[in-house]
C-alpha atoms as a PDB file:
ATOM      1  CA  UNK A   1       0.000   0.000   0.000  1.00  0.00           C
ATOM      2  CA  UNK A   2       1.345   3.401   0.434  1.00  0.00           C
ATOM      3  CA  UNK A   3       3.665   2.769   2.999  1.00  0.00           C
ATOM      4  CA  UNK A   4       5.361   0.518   0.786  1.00  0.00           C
ATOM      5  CA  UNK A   5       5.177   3.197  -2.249  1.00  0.00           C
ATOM      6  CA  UNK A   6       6.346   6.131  -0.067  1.00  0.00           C
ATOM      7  CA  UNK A   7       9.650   3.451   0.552  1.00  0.00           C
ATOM      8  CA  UNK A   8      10.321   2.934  -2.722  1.00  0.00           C
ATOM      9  CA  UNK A   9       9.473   6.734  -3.754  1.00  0.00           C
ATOM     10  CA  UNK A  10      12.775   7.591  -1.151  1.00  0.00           C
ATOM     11  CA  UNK A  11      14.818   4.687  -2.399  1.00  0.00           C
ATOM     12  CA  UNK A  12      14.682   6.052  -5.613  1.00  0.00           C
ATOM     13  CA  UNK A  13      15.556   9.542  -4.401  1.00  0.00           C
ATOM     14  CA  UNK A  14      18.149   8.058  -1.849  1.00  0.00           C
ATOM     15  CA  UNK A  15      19.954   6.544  -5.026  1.00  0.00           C
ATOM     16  CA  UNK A  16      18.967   9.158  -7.736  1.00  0.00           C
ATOM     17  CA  UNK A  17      18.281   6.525 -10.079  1.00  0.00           C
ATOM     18  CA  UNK A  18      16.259   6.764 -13.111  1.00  0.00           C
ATOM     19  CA  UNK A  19      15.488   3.166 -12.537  1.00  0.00           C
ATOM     20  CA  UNK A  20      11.552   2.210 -11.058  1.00  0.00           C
ATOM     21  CA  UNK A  21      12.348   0.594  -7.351  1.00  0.00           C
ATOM     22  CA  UNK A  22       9.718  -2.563  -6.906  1.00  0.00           C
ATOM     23  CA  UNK A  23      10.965  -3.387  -3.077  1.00  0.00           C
ATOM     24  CA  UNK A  24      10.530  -7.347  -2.578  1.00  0.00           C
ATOM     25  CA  UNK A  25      10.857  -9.532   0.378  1.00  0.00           C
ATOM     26  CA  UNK A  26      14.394 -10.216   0.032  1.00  0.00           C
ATOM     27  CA  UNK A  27      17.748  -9.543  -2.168  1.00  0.00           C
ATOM     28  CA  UNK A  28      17.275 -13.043  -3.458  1.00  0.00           C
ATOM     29  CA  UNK A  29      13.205 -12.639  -4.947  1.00  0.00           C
ATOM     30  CA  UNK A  30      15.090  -9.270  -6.414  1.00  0.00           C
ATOM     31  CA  UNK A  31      17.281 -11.316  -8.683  1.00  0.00           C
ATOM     32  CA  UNK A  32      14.927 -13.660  -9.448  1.00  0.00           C
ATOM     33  CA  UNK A  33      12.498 -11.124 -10.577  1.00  0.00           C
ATOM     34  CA  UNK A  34      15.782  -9.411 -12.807  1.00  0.00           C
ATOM     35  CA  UNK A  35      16.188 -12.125 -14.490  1.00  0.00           C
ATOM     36  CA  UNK A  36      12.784 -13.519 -15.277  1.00  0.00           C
ATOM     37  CA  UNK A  37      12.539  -9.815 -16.753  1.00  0.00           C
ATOM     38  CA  UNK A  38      15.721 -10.314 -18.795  1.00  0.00           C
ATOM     39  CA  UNK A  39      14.836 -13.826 -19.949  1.00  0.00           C
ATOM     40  CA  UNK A  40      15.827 -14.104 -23.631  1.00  0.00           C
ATOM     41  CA  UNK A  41      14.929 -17.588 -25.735  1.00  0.00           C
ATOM     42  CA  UNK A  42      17.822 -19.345 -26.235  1.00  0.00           C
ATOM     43  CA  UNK A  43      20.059 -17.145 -24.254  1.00  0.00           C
ATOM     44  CA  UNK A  44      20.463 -19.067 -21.243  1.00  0.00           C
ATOM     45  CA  UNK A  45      24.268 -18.492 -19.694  1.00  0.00           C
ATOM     46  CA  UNK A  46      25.074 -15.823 -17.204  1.00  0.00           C
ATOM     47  CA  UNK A  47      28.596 -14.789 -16.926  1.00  0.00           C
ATOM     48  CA  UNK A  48      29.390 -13.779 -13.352  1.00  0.00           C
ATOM     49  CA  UNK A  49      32.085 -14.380 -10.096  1.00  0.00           C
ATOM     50  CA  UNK A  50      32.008 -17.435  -8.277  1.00  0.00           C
ATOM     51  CA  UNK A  51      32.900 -15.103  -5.334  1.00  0.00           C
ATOM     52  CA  UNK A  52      29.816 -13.743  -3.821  1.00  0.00           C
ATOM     53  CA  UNK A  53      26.300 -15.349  -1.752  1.00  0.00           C
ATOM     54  CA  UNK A  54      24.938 -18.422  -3.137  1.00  0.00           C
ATOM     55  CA  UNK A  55      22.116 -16.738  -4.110  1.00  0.00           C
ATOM     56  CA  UNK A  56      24.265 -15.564  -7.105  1.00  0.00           C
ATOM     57  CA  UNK A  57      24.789 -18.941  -8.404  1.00  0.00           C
ATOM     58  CA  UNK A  58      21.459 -20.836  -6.939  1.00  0.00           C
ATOM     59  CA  UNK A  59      18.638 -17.956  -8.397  1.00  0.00           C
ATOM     60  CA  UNK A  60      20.414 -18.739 -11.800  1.00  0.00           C
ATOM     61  CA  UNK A  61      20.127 -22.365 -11.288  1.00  0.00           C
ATOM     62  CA  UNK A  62      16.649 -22.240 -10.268  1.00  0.00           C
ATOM     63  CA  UNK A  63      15.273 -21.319 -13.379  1.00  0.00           C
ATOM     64  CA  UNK A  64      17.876 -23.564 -15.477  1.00  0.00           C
ATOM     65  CA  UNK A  65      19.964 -21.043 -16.207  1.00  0.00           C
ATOM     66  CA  UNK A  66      23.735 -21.837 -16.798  1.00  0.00           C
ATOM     67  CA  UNK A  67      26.673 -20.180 -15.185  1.00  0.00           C
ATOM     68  CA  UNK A  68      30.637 -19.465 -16.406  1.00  0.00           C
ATOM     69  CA  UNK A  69      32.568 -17.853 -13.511  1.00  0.00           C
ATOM     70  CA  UNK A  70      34.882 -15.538 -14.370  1.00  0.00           C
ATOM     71  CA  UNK A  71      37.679 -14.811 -11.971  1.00  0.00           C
ATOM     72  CA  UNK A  72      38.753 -12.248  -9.374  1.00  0.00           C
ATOM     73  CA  UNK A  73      41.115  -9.347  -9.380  1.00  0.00           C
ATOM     74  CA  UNK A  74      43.491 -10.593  -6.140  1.00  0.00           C
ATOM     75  CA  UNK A  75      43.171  -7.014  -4.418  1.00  0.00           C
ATOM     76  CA  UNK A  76      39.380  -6.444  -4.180  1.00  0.00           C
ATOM     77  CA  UNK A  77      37.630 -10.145  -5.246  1.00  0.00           C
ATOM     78  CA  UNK A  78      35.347  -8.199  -7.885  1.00  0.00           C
ATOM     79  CA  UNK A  79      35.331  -9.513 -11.388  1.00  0.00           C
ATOM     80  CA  UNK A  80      38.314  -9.050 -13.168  1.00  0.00           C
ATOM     81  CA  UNK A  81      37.234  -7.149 -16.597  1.00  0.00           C
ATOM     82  CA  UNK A  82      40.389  -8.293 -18.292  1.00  0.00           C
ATOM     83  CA  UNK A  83      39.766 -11.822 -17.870  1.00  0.00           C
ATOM     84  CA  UNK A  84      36.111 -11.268 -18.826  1.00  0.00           C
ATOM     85  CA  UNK A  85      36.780  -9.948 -22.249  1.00  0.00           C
ATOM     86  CA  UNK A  86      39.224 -12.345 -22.719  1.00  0.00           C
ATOM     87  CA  UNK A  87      37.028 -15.081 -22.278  1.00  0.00           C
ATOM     88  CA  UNK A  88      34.101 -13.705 -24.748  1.00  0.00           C
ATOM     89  CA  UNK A  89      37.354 -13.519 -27.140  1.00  0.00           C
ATOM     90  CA  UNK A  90      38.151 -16.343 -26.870  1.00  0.00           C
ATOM     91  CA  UNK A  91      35.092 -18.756 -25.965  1.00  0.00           C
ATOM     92  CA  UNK A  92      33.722 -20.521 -28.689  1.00  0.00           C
ATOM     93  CA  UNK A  93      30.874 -18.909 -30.977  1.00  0.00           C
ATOM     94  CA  UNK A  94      28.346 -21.625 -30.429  1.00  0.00           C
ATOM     95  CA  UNK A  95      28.848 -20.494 -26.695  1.00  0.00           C
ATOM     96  CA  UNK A  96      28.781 -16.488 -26.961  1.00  0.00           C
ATOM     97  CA  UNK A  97      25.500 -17.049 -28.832  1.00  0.00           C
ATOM     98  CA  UNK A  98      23.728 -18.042 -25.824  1.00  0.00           C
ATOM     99  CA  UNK A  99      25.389 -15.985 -23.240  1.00  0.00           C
ATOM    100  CA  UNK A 100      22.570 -13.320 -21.965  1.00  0.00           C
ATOM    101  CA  UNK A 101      24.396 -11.323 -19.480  1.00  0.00           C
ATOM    102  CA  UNK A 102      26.733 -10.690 -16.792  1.00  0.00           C
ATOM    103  CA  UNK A 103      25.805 -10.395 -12.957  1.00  0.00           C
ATOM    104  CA  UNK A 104      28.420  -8.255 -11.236  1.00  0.00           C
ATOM    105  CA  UNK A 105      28.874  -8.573  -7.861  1.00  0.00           C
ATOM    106  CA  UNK A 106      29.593  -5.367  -6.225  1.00  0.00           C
ATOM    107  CA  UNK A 107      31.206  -6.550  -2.597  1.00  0.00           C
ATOM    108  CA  UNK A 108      32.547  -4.654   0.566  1.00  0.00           C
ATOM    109  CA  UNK A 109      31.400  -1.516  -1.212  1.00  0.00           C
ATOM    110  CA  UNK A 110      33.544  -1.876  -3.889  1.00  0.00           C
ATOM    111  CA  UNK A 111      32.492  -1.561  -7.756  1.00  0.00           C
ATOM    112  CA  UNK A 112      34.519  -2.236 -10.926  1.00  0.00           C
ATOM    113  CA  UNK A 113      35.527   0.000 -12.979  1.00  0.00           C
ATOM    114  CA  UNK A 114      31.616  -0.209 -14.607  1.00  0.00           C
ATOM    115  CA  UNK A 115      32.367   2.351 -17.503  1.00  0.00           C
ATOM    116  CA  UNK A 116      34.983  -0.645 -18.730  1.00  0.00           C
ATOM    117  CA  UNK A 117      32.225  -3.426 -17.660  1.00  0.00           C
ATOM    118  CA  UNK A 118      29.248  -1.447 -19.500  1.00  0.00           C
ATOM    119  CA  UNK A 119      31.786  -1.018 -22.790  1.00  0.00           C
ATOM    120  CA  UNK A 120      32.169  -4.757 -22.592  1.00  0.00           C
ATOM    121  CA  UNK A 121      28.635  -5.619 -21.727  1.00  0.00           C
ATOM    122  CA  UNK A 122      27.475  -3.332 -25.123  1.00  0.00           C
ATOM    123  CA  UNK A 123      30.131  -4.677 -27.605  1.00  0.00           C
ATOM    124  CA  UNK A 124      29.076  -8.336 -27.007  1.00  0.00           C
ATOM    125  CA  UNK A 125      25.125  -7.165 -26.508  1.00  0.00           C
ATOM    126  CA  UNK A 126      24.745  -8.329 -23.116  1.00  0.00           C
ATOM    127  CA  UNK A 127      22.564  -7.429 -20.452  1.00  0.00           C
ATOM    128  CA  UNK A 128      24.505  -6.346 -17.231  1.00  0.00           C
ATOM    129  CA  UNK A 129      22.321  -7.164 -13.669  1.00  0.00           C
ATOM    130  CA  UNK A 130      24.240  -5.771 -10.580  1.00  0.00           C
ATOM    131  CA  UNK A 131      23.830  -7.542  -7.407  1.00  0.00           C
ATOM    132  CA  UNK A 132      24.521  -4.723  -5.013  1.00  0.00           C
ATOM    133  CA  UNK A 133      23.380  -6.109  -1.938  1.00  0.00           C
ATOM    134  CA  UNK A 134      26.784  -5.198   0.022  1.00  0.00           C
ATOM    135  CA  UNK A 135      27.699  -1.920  -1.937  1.00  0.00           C
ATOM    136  CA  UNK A 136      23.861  -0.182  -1.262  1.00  0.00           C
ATOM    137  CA  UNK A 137      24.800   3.497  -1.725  1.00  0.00           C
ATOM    138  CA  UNK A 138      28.201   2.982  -3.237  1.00  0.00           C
ATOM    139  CA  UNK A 139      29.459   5.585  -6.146  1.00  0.00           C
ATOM    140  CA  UNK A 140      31.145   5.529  -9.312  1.00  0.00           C
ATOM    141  CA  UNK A 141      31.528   8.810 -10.951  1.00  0.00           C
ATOM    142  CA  UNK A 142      30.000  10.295  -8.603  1.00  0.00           C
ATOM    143  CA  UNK A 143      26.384   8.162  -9.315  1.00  0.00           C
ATOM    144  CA  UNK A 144      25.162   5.390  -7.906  1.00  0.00           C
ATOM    145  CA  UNK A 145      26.426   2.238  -9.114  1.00  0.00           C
ATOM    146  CA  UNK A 146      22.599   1.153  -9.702  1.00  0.00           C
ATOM    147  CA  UNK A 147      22.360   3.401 -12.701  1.00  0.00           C
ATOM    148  CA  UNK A 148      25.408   1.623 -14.365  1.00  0.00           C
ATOM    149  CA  UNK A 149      23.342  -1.674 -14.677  1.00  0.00           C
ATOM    150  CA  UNK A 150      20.200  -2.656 -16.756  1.00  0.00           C
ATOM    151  CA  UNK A 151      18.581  -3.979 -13.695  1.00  0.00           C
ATOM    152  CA  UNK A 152      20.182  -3.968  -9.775  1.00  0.00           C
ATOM    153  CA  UNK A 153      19.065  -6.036  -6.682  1.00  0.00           C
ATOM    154  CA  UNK A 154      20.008  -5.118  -2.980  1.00  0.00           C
ATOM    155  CA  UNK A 155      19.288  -7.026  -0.111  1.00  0.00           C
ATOM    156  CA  UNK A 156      17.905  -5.187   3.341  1.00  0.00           C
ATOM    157  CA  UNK A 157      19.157  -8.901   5.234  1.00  0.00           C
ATOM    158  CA  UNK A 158      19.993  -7.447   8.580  1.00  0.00           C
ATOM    159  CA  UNK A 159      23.706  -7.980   7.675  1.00  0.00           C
ATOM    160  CA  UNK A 160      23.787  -5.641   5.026  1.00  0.00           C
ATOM    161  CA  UNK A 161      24.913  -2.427   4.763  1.00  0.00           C
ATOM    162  CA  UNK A 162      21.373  -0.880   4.945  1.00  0.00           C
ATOM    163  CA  UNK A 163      19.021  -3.549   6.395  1.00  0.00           C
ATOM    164  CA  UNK A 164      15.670  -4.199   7.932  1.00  0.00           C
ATOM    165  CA  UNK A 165      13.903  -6.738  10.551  1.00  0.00           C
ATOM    166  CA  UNK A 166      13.844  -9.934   9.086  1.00  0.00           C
ATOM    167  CA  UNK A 167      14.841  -9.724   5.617  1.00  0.00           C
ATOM    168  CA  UNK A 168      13.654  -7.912   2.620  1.00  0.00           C
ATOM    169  CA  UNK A 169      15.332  -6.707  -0.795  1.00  0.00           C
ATOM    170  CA  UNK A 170      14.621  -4.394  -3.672  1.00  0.00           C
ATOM    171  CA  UNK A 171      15.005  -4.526  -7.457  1.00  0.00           C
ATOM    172  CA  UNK A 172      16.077  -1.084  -9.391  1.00  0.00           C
END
């Protein structure tokens, strides 16, 4: 009801996103709901870092998605972006074809360089999904890392960096 609008309505001004905020009952349902929103027919692999929650890897699975884990820089344990174009270089075409996106995991409040990761994401016509759920309110440029991504989830587990009773979650 409107309580749940007027939470969404300063979300959205919290993060100055252009995105809509549709606040869920956890990070998890938010990624779920991102990527039954970016399903694509026979695009079914997700590119993403095998460092992160297991929702990351088990949403995906869920709904029979695949998964290719890209590596980690050493210093931060975010994505490496060399080793991700490298691998769409290099992976076979049959794959690429079926590759839908990347999910970046943003961790510790740390992002990626996601000027670089957006480049990458548009040359190879992917869809980039953030799971921000540990970098809530974290900056690049100056903007919220939300507005880099074609859809973001957060999490508001009580763990988080902004969190709630119980558990809840939003999707930008």
């Amino acid at each position: 009801g409107n309580i749940v609008k007027k939470f969404e309505e300063k979300l959205k001004r919290f993060i100055k996103t252009k995105h809509n905020v549709i606040s869920c009952n956890s990070g998890s349902d938010a990624l779920l709901i991102a990527l039954l929103l970016n399903k694509k027919s026979k695009k079914n692999i997700y590119l993403t870092t095998p460092i992160s929650y297991i929702a990351s890897a088990s949403i995906p699975k869920f709904l029979n998605l695949e998964l290719i884990y890209i590596d980690v820089e050493k210093e931060n344990f975010l994505m490496c972006t060399e080793k991700l174009e490298k691998f769409l270089i290099s992976c076979p075409k049959v794959i690429r074809k079926k590759i839908n996106g990347i999910i970046n995991v943003e961790l510790f409040g740390q992002t990626n360089n996601l000027i670089k990761l957006k480049k990458i994401a548009n040359k190879y016509d992917l869809s980039l999904i953030g799971d921000c759920a540990q970098s809530f309110g974290t900056k690049f440029n100056s903007q919220s890392t939300i507005n880099y991504y074609d859809y973001a989830t957060t999490s508001f587990y009580p763990t988080k960096i902004f969190s709630c009773y119980g558990d809840g979650g939003a999707l930008f």
